[in-house]
C-alpha atoms as a PDB file:
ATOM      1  CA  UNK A   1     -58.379 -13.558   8.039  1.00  0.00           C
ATOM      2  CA  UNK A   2     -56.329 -13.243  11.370  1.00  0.00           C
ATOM      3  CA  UNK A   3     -54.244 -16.458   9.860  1.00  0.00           C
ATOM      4  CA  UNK A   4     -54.093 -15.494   6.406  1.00  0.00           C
ATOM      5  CA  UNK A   5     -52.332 -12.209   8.050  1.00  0.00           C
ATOM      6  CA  UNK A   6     -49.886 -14.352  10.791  1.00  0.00           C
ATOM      7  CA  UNK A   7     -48.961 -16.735   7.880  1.00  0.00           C
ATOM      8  CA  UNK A   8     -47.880 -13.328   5.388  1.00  0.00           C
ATOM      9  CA  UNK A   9     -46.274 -12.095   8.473  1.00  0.00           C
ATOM     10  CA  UNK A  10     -44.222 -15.333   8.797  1.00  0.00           C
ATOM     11  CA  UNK A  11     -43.450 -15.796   5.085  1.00  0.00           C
ATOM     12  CA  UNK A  12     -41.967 -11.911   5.347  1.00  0.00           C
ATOM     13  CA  UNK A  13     -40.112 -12.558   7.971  1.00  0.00           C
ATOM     14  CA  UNK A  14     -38.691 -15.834   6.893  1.00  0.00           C
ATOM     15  CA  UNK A  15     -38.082 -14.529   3.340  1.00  0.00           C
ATOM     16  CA  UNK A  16     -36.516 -11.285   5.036  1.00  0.00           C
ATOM     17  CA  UNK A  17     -34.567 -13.784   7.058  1.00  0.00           C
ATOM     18  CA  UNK A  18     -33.513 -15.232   3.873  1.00  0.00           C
ATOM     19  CA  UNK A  19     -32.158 -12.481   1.767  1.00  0.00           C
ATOM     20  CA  UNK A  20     -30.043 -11.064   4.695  1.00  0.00           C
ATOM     21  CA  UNK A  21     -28.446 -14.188   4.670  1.00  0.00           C
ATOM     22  CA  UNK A  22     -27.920 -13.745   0.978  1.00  0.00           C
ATOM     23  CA  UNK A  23     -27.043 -10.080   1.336  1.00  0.00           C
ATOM     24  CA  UNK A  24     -24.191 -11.269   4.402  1.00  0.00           C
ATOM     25  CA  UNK A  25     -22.938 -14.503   2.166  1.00  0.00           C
ATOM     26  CA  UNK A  26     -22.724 -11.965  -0.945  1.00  0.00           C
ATOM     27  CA  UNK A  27     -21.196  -9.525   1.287  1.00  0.00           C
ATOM     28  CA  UNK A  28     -18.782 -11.832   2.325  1.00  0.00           C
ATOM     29  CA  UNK A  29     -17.673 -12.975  -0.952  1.00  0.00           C
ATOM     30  CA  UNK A  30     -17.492  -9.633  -2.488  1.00  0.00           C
ATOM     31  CA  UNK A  31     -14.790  -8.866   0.772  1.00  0.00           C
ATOM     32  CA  UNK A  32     -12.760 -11.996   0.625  1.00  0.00           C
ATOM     33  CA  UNK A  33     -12.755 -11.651  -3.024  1.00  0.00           C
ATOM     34  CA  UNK A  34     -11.576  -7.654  -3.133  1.00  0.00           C
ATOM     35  CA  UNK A  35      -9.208  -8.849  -0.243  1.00  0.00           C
ATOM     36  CA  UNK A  36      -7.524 -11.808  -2.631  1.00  0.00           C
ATOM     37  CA  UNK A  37      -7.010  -9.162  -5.233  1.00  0.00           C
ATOM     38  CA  UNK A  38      -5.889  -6.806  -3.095  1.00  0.00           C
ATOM     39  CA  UNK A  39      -3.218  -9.277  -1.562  1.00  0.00           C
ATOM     40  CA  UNK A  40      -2.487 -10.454  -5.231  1.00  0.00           C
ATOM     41  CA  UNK A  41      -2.131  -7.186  -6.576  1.00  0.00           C
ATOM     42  CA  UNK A  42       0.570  -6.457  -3.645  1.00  0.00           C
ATOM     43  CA  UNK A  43       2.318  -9.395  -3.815  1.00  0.00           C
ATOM     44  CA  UNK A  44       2.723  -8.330  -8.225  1.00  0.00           C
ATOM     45  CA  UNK A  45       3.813  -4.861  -6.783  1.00  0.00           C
ATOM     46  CA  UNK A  46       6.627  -6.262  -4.915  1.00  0.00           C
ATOM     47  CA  UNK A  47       8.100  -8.899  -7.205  1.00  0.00           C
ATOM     48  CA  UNK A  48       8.486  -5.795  -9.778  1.00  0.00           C
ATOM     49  CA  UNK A  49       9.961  -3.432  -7.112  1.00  0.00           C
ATOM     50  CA  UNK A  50      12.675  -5.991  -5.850  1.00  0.00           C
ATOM     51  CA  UNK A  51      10.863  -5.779  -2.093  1.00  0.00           C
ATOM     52  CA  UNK A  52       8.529  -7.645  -0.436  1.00  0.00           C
ATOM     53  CA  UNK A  53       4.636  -7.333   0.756  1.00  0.00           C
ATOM     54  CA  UNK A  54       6.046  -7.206   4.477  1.00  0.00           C
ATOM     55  CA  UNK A  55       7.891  -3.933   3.632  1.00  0.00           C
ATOM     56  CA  UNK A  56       5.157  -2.380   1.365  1.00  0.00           C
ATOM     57  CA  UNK A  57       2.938  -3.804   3.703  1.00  0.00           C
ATOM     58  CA  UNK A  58       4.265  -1.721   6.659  1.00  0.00           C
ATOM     59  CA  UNK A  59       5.230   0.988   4.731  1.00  0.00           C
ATOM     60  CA  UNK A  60       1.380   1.392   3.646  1.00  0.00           C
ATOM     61  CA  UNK A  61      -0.103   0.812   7.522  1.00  0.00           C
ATOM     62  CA  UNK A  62       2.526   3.552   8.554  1.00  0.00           C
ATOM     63  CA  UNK A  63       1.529   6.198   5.911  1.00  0.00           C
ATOM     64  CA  UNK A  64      -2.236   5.195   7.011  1.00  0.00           C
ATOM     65  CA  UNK A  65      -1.349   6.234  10.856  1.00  0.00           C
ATOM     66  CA  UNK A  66      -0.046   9.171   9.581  1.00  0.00           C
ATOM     67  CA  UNK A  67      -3.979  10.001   7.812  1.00  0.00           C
ATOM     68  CA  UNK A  68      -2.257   8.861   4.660  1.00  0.00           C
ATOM     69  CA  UNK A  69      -3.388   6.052   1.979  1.00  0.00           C
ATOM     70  CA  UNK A  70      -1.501   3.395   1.797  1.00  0.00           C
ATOM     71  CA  UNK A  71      -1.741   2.756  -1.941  1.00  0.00           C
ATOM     72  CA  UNK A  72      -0.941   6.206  -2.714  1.00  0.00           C
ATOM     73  CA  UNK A  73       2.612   5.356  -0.541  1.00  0.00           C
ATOM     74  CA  UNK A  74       2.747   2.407  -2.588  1.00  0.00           C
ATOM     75  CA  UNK A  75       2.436   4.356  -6.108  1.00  0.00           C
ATOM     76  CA  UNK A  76       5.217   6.787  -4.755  1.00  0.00           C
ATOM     77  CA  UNK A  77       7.504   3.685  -3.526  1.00  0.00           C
ATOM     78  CA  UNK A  78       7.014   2.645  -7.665  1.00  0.00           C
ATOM     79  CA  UNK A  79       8.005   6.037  -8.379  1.00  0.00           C
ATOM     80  CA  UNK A  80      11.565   5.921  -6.678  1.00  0.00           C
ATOM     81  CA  UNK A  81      12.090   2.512  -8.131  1.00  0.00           C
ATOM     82  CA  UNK A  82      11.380   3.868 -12.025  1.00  0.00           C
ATOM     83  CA  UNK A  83      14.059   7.011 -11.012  1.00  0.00           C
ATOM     84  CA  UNK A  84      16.181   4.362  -9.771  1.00  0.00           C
ATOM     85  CA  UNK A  85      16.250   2.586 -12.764  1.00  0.00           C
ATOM     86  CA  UNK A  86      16.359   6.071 -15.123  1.00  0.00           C
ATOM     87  CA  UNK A  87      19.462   7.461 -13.493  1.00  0.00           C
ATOM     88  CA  UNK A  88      21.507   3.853 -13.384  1.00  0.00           C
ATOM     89  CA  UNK A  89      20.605   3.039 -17.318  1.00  0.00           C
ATOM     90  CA  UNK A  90      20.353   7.274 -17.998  1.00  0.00           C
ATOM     91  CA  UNK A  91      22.525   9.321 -15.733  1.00  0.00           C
ATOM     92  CA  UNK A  92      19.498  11.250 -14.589  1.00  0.00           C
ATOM     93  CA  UNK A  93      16.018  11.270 -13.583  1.00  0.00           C
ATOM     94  CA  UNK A  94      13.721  14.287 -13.362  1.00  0.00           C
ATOM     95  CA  UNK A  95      14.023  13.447  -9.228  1.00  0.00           C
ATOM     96  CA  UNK A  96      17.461  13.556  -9.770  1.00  0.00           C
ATOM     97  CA  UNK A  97      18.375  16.980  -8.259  1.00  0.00           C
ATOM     98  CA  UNK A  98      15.171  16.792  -5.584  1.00  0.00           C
ATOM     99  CA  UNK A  99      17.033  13.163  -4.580  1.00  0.00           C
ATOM    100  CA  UNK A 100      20.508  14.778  -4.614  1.00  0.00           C
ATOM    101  CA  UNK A 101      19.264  17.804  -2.580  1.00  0.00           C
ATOM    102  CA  UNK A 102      17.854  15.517   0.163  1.00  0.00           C
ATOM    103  CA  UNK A 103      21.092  14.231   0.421  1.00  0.00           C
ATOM    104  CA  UNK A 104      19.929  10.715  -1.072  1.00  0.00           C
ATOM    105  CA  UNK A 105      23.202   8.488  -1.890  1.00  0.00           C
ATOM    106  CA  UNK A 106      22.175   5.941  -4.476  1.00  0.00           C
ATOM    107  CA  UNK A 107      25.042   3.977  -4.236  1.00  0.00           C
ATOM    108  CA  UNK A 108      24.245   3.470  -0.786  1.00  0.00           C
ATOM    109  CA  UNK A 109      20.680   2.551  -1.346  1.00  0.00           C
ATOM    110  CA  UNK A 110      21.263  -0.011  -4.057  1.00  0.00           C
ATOM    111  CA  UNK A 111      23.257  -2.204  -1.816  1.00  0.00           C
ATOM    112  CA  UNK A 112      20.831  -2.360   1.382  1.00  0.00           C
ATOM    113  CA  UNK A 113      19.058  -5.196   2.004  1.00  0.00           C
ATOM    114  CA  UNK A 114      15.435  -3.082   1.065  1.00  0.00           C
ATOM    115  CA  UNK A 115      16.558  -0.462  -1.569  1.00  0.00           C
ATOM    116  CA  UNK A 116      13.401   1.367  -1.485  1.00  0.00           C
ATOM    117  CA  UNK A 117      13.023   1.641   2.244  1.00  0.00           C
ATOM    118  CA  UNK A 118      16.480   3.059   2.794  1.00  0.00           C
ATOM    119  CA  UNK A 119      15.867   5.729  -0.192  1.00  0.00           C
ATOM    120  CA  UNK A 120      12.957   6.912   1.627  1.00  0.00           C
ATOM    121  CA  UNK A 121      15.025   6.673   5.069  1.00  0.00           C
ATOM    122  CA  UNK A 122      17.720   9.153   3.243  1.00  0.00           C
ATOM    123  CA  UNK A 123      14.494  11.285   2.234  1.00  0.00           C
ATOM    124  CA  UNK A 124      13.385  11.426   5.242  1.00  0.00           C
ATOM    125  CA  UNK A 125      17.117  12.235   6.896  1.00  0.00           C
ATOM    126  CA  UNK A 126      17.445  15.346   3.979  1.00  0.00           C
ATOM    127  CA  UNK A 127      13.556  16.234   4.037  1.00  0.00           C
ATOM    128  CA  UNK A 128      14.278  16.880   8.404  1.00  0.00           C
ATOM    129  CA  UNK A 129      17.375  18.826   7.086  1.00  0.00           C
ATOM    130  CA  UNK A 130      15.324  21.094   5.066  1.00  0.00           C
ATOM    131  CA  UNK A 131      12.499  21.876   7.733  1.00  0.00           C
ATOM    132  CA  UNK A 132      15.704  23.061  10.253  1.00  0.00           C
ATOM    133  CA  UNK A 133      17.228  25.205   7.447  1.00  0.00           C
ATOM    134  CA  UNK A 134      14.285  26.707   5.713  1.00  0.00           C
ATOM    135  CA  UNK A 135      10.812  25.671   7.443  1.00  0.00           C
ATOM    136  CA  UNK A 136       8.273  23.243   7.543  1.00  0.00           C
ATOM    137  CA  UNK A 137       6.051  24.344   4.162  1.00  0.00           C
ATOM    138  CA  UNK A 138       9.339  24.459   2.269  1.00  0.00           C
ATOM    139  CA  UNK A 139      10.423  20.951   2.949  1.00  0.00           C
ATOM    140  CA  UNK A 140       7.054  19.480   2.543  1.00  0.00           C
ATOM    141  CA  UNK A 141       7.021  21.210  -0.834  1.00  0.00           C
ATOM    142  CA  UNK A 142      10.014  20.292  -1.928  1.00  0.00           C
ATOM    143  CA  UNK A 143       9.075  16.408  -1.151  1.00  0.00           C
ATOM    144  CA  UNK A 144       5.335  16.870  -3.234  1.00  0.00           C
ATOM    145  CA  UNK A 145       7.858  18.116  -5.915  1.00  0.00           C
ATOM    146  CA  UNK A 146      10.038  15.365  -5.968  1.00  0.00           C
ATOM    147  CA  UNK A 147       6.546  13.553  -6.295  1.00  0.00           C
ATOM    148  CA  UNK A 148       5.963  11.967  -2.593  1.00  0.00           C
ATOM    149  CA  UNK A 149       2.243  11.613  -2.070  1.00  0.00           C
ATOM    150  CA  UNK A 150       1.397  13.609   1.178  1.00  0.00           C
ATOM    151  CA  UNK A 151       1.155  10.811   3.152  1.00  0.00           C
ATOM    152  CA  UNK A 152       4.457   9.696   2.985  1.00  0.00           C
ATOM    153  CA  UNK A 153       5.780  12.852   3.286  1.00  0.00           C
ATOM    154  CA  UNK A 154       3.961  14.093   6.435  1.00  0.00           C
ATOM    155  CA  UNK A 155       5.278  10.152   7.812  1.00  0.00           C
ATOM    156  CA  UNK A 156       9.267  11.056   6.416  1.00  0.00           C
ATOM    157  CA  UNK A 157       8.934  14.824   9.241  1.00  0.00           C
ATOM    158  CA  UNK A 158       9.282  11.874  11.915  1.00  0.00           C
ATOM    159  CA  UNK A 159      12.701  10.728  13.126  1.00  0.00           C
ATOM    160  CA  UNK A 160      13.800   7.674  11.644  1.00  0.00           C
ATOM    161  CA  UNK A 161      13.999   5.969  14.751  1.00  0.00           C
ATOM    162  CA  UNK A 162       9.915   6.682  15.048  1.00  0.00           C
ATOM    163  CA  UNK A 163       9.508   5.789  11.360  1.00  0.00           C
ATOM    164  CA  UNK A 164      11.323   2.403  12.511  1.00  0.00           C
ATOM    165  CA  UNK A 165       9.645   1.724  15.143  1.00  0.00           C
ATOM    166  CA  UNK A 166       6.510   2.099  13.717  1.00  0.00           C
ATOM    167  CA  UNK A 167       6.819   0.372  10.708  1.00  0.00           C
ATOM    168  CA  UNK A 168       7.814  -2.652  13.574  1.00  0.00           C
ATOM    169  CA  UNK A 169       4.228  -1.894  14.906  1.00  0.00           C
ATOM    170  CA  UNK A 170       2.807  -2.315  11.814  1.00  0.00           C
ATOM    171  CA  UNK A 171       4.509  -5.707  11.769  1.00  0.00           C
ATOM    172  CA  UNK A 172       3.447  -6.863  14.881  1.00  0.00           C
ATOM    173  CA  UNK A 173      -0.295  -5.797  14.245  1.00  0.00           C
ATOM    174  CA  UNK A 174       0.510  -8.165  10.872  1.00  0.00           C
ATOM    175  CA  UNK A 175       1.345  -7.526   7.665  1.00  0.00           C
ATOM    176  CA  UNK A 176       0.373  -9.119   4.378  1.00  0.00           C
ATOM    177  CA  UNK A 177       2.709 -12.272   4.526  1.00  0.00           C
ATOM    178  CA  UNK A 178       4.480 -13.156   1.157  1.00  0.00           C
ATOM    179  CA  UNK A 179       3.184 -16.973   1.339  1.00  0.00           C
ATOM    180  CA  UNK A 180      -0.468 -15.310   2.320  1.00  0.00           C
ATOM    181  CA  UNK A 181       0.380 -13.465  -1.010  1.00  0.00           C
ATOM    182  CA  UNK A 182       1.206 -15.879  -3.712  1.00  0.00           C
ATOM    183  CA  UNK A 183      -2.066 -17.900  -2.129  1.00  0.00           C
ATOM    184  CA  UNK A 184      -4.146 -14.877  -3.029  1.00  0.00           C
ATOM    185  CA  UNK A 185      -2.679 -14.660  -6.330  1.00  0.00           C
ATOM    186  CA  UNK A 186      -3.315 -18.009  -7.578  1.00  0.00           C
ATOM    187  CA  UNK A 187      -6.857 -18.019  -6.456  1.00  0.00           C
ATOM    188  CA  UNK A 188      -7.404 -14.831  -8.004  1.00  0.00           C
ATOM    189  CA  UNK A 189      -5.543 -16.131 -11.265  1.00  0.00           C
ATOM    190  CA  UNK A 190      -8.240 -19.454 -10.833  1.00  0.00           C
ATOM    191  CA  UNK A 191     -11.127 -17.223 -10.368  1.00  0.00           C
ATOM    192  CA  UNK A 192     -10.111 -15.363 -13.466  1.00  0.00           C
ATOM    193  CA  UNK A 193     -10.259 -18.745 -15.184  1.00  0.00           C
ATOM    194  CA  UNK A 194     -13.076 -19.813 -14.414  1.00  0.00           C
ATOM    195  CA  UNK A 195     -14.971 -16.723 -15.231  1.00  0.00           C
ATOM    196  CA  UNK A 196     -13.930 -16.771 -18.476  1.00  0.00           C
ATOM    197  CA  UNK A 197     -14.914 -20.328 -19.241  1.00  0.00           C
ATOM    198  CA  UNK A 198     -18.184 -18.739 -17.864  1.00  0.00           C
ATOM    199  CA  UNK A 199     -18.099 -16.817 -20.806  1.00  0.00           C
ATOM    200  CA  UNK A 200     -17.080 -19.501 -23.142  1.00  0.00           C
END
């Protein structure tokens, strides 16, 4: 009957209705909960590198202007920090004579107020050297070499004073805050609990 078919057409588009508002809520969840990890897992990244999420923050938004990926910049930020710590405890590094090519002063570096940032800052200073002296493609190799993920290598062919001042943008636009951090990582360290006495 004519209301048999209005009241199926009602119930569809109620129950329709309904499971697009469970779709958006489990949408939602699924976000906020990748984006607590994410912030988490940044905020672990930069307690073991010495920096902060505000630098790696930037430093991952700038690489992304540049048609980078920001946790690809982050992986080669971890990179400098391990060579770091191979060529103080060591004497060398297999970066070693790709650092000491591009002119990169350790000594220099360790004392700064964001080791990591001015290392890449030096890089970036010796990988501008290069591209005067012997071309574009050479210096860019020279940087995948040393093992800088392309991203961060096409951003380290700008002048520093463009590197700085976009890594300010990147700022003001708003980084991951430290505080926002540590939230993220004790509500993804309570989720974690509570899943597994969900599996208890």
């Amino acid at each position: 009957t004519k209301e048999t078919s209005d009241g199926f057409k009602t119930l569809s588009r109620d129950a329709l209705a309904f499971f697009g508002v469970v779709a958006s809520a489990t949408g939602m969840a699924r976000f906020i909960g990748d984006l607590t990890n994410s912030n988490a897992k940044l905020e672990r990244t930069a307690t073991n590198l010495d920096s902060t999420t505000e630098s790696l923050s930037a430093w991952g938004g700038a690489v992304e202007q540049m048609g980078g990926n920001a946790q690809e910049a982050i992986s080669t930020m971890q990179m400098l920090s391990q060579s770091m710590t191979q060529i103080l405890l060591t004497g060398d590094s297999p970066n070693l004579p790709f650092l000491r090519q591009l002119g990169v002063d350790m000594n220099i570096a360790r004392k700064a107020a964001d080791p990591l940032a001015a290392i890449i800052l030096q890089m970036a200073e010796g990988a501008k050297r290069n591209e005067a002296i012997a071309g574009r493609s050479t210096a860019f190799n020279m940087l995948r070499m040393a093992g800088v993920d392309e991203g961060m290598a096409n951003l380290m062919f700008k002048s520093n004073r463009d590197i700085s001042v976009m890594l300010q943008h990147q700022k003001d636009l708003g980084v991951v805050q430290t505080d926002n951090a540590r939230r993220s990582q004790e509500l993804a360290r309570q989720w974690v609990e509570l899943s597994q006495k969900g599996r208890a």
